[in-house]
N, C-alpha and C. Protein backbone atom coordinates (compact mmCIF):
# COMPACT_ATOMS: atom_id res chain seq x y z
N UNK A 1 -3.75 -20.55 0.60
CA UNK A 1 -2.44 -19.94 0.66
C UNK A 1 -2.10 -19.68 2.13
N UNK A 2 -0.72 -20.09 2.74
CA UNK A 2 -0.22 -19.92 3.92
C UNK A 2 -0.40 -18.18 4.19
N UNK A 3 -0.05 -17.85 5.37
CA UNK A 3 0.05 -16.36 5.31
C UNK A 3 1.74 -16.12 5.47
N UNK A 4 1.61 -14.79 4.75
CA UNK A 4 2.64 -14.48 4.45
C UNK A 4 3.15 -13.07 5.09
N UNK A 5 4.39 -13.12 5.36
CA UNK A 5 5.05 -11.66 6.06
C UNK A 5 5.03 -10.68 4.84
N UNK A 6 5.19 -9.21 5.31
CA UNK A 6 5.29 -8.40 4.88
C UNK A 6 6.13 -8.69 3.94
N UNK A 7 7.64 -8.70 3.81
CA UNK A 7 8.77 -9.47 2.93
C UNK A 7 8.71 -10.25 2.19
N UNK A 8 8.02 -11.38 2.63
CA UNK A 8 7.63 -12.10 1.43
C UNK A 8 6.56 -11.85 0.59
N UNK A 9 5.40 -11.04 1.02
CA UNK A 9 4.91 -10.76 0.05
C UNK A 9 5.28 -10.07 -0.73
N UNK A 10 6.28 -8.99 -0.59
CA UNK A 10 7.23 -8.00 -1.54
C UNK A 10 8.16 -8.25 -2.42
N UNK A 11 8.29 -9.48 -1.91
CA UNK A 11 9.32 -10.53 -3.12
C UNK A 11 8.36 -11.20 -3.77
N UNK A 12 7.17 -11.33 -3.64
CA UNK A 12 6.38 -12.26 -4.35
C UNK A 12 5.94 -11.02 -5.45
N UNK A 13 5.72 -9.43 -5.36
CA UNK A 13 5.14 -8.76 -5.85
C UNK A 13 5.67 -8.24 -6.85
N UNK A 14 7.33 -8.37 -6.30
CA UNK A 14 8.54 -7.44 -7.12
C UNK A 14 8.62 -8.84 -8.46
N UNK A 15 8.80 -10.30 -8.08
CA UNK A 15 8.27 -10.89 -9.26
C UNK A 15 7.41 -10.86 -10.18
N UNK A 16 6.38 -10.77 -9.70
CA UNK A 16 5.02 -10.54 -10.69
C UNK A 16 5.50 -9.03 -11.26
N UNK A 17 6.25 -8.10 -11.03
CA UNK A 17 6.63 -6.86 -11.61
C UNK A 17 7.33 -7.18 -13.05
N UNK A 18 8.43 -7.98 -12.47
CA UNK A 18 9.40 -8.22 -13.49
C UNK A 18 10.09 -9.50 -13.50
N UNK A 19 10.58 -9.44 -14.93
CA UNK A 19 11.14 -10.84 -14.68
C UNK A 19 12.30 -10.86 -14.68
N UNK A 20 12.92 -9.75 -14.90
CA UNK A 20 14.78 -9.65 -14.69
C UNK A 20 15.19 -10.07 -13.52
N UNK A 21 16.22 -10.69 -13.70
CA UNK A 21 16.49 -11.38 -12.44
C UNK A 21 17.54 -9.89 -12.01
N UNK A 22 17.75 -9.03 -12.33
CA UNK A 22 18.29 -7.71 -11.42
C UNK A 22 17.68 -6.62 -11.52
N UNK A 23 17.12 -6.35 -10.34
CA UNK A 23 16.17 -4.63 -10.31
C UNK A 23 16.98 -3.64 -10.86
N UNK A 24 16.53 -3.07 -11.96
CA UNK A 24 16.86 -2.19 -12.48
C UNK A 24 15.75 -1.56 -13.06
N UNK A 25 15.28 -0.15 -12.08
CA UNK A 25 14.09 0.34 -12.32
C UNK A 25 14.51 1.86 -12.91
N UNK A 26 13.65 1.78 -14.13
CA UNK A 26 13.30 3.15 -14.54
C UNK A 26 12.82 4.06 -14.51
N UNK A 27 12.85 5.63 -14.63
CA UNK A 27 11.74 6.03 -14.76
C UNK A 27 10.24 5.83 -15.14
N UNK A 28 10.25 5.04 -16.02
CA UNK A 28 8.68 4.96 -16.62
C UNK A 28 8.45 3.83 -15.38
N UNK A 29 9.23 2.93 -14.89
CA UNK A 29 8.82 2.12 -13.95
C UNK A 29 8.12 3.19 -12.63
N UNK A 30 9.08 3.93 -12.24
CA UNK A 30 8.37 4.99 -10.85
C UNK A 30 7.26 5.34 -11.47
N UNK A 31 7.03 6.26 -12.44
CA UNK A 31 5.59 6.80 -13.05
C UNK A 31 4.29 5.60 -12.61
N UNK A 32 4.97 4.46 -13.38
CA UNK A 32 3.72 3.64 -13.17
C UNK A 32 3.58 2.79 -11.75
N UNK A 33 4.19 3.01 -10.71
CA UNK A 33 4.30 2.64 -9.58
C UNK A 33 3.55 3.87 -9.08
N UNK A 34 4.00 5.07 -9.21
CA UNK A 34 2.91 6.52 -8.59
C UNK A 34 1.64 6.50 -9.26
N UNK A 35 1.77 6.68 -9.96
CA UNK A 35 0.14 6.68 -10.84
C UNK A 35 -0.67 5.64 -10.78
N UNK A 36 -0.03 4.12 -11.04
CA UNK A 36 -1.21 3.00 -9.80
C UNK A 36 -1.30 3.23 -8.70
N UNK A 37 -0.34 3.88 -7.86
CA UNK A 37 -1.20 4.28 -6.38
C UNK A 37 -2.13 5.03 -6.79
N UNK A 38 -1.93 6.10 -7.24
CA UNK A 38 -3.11 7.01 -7.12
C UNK A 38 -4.06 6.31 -7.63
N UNK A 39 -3.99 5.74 -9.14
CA UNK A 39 -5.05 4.81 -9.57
C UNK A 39 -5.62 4.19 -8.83
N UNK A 40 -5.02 3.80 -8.11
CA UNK A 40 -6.10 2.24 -6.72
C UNK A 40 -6.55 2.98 -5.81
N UNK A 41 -5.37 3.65 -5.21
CA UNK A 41 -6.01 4.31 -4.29
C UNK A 41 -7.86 5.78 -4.55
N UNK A 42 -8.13 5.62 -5.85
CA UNK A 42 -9.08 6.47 -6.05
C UNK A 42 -9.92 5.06 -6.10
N UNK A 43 -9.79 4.12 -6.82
CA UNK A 43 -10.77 2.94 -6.66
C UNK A 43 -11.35 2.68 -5.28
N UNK A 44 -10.58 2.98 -4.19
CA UNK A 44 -10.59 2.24 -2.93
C UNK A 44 -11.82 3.38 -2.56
N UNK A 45 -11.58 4.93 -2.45
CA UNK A 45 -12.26 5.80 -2.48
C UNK A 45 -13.89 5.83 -3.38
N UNK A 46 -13.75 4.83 -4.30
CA UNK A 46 -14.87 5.10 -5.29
C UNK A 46 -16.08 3.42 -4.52
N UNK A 47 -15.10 2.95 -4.10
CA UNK A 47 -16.20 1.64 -3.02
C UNK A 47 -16.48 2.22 -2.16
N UNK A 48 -15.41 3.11 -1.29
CA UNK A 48 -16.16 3.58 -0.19
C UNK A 48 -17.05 4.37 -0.67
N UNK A 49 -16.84 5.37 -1.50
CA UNK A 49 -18.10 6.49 -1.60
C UNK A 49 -19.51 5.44 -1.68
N UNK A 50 -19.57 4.20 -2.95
CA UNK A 50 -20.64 3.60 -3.04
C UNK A 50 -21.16 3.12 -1.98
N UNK A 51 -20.09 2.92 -1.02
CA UNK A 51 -20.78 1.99 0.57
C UNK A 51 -21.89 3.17 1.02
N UNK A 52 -21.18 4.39 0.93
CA UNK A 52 -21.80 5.75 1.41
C UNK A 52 -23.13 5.56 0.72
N UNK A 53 -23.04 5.90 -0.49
CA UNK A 53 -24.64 5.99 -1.03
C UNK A 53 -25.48 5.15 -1.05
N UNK A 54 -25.00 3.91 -1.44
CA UNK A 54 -26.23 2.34 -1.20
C UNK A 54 -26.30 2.11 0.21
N UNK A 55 -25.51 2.09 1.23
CA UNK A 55 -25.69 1.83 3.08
C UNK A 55 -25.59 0.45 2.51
N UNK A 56 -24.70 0.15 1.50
CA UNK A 56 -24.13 -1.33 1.87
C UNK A 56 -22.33 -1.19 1.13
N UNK A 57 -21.94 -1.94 2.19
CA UNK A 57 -20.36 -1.88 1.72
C UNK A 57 -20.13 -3.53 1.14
N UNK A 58 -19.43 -3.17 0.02
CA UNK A 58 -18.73 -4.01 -0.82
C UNK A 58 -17.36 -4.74 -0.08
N UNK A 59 -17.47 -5.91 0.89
CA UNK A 59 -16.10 -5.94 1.55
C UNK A 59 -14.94 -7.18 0.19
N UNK A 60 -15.85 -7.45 -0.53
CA UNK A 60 -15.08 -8.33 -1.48
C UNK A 60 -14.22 -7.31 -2.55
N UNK A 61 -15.11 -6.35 -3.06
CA UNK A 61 -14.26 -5.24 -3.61
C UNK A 61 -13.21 -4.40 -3.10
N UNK A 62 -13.63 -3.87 -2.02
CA UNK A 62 -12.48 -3.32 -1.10
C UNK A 62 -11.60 -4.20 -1.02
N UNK A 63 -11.87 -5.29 -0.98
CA UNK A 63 -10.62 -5.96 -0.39
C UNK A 63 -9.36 -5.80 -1.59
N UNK A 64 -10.16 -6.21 -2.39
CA UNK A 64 -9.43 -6.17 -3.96
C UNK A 64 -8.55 -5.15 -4.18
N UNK A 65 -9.59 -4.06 -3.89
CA UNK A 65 -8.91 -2.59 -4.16
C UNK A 65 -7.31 -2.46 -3.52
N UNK A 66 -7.61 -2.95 -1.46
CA UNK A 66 -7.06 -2.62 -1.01
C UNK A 66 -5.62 -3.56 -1.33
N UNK A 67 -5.88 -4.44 -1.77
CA UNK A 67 -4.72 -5.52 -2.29
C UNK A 67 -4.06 -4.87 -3.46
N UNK A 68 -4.65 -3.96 -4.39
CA UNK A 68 -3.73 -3.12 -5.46
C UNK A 68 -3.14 -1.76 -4.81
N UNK A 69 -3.42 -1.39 -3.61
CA UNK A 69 -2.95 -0.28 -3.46
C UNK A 69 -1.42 -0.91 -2.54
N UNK A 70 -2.05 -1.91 -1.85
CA UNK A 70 -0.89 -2.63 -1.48
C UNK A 70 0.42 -2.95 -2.28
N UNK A 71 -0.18 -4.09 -3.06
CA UNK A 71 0.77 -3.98 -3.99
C UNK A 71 1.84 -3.02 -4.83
N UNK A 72 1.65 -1.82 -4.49
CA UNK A 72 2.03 -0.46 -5.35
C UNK A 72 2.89 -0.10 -4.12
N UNK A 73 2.54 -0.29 -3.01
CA UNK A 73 2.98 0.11 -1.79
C UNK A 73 4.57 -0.72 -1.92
N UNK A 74 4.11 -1.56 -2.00
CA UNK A 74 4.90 -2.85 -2.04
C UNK A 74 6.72 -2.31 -3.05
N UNK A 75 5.57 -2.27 -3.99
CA UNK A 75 6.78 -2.27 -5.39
C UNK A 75 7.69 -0.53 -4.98
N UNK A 76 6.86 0.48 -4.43
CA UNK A 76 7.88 2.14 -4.36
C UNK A 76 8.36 1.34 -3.25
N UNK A 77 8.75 0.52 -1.76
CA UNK A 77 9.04 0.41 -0.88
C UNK A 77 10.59 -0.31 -1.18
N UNK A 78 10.54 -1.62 -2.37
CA UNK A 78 11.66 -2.18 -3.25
C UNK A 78 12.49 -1.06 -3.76
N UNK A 79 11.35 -0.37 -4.45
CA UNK A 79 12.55 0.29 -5.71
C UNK A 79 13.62 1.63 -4.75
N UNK A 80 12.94 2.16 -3.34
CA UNK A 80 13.71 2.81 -2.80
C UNK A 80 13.96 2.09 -1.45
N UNK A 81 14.32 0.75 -1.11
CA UNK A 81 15.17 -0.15 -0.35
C UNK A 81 14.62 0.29 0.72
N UNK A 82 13.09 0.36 0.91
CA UNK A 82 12.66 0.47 2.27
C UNK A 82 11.85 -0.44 3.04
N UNK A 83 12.10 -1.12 4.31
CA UNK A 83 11.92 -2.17 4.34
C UNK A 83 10.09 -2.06 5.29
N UNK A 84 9.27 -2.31 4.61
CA UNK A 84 7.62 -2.51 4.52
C UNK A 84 7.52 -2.47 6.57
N UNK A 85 7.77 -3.19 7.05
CA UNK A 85 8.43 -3.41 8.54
C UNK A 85 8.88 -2.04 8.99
N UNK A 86 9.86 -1.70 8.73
CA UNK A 86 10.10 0.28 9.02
C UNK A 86 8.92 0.84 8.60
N UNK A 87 8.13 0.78 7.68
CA UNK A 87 7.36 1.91 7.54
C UNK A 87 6.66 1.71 8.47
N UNK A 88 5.95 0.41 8.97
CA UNK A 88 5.15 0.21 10.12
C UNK A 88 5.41 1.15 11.11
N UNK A 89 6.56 0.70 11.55
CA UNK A 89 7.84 1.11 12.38
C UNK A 89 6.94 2.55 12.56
N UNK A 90 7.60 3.50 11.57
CA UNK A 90 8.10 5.19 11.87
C UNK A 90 6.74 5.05 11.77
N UNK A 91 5.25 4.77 11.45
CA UNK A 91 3.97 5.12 11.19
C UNK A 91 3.68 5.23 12.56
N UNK A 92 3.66 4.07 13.30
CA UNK A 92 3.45 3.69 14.35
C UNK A 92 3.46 5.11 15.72
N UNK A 93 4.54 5.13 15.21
CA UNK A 93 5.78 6.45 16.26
C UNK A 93 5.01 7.60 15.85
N UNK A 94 4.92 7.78 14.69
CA UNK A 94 4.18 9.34 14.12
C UNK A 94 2.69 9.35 14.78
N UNK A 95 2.15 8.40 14.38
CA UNK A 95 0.85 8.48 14.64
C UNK A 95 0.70 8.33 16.91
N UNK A 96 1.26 7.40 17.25
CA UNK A 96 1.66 7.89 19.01
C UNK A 96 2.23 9.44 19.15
N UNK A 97 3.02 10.06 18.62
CA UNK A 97 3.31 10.90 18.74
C UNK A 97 2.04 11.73 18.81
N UNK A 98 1.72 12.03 17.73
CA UNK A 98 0.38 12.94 17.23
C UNK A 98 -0.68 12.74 18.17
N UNK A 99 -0.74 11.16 18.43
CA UNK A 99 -2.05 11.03 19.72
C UNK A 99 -1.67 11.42 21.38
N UNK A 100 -0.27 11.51 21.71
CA UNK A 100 -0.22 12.01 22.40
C UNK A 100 -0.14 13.30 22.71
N UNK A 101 0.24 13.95 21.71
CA UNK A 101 0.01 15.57 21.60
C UNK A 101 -1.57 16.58 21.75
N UNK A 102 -2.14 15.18 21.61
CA UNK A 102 -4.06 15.39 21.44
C UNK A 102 -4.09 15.59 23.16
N UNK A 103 -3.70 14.43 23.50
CA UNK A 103 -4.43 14.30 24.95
C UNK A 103 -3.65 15.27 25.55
N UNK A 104 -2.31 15.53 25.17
CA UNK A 104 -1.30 16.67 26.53
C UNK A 104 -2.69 18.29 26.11
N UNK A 105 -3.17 18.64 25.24
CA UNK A 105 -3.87 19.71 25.07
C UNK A 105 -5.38 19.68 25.14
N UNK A 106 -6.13 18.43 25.78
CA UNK A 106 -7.39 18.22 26.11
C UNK A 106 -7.81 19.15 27.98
């Protein structure tokens, strides 16, 4: 598989969601968009803990994991028209921000 931008993978994801050809998301749709994050995102937590206890990390599982939490990422980013690219964006800024606030008080 070629690699793919942020965007297109979000159009590739919002397909595999649904097959209506017009987004029209429901409540029970958000529920299960929040609750698979949390869902994956505790999976992702439950490889790392195992990496912790065996002193060997699973990078084929993680990866997996981290590809469903993605995906979830993916689908709340559609359903509230936010474009995957901005979140980078403002993350980016928050997190410089915050690191520079470290070093002005060292």
């Amino acid at each position: 598989m070629s690699e793919m931008t942020l965007n297109e993978y979000k159009a590739w994801v919002v397909s595999a969601w649904t097959s209506k050809t017009k987004k029209e998301y429901t409540l029970r749709d958000d529920f299960i968009m929040t609750v698979g994050l949390g869902g994956e995102t505790g999976e992702v937590l439950e490889v790392l803990k195992k990496a912790e206890r065996d002193g060997k990390l699973d990078k084929d599982d993680l990866t997996l994991e981290l590809g469903d939490v993605l995906y979830y990422l993916m689908m709340i980013c559609d359903r509230h028209d936010i474009d995957p690219a901005e979140v980078m964006k403002q993350n980016i800024k928050k997190v410089n921000g915050r690191n520079a606030k470290k070093k002005k008080t060292k």
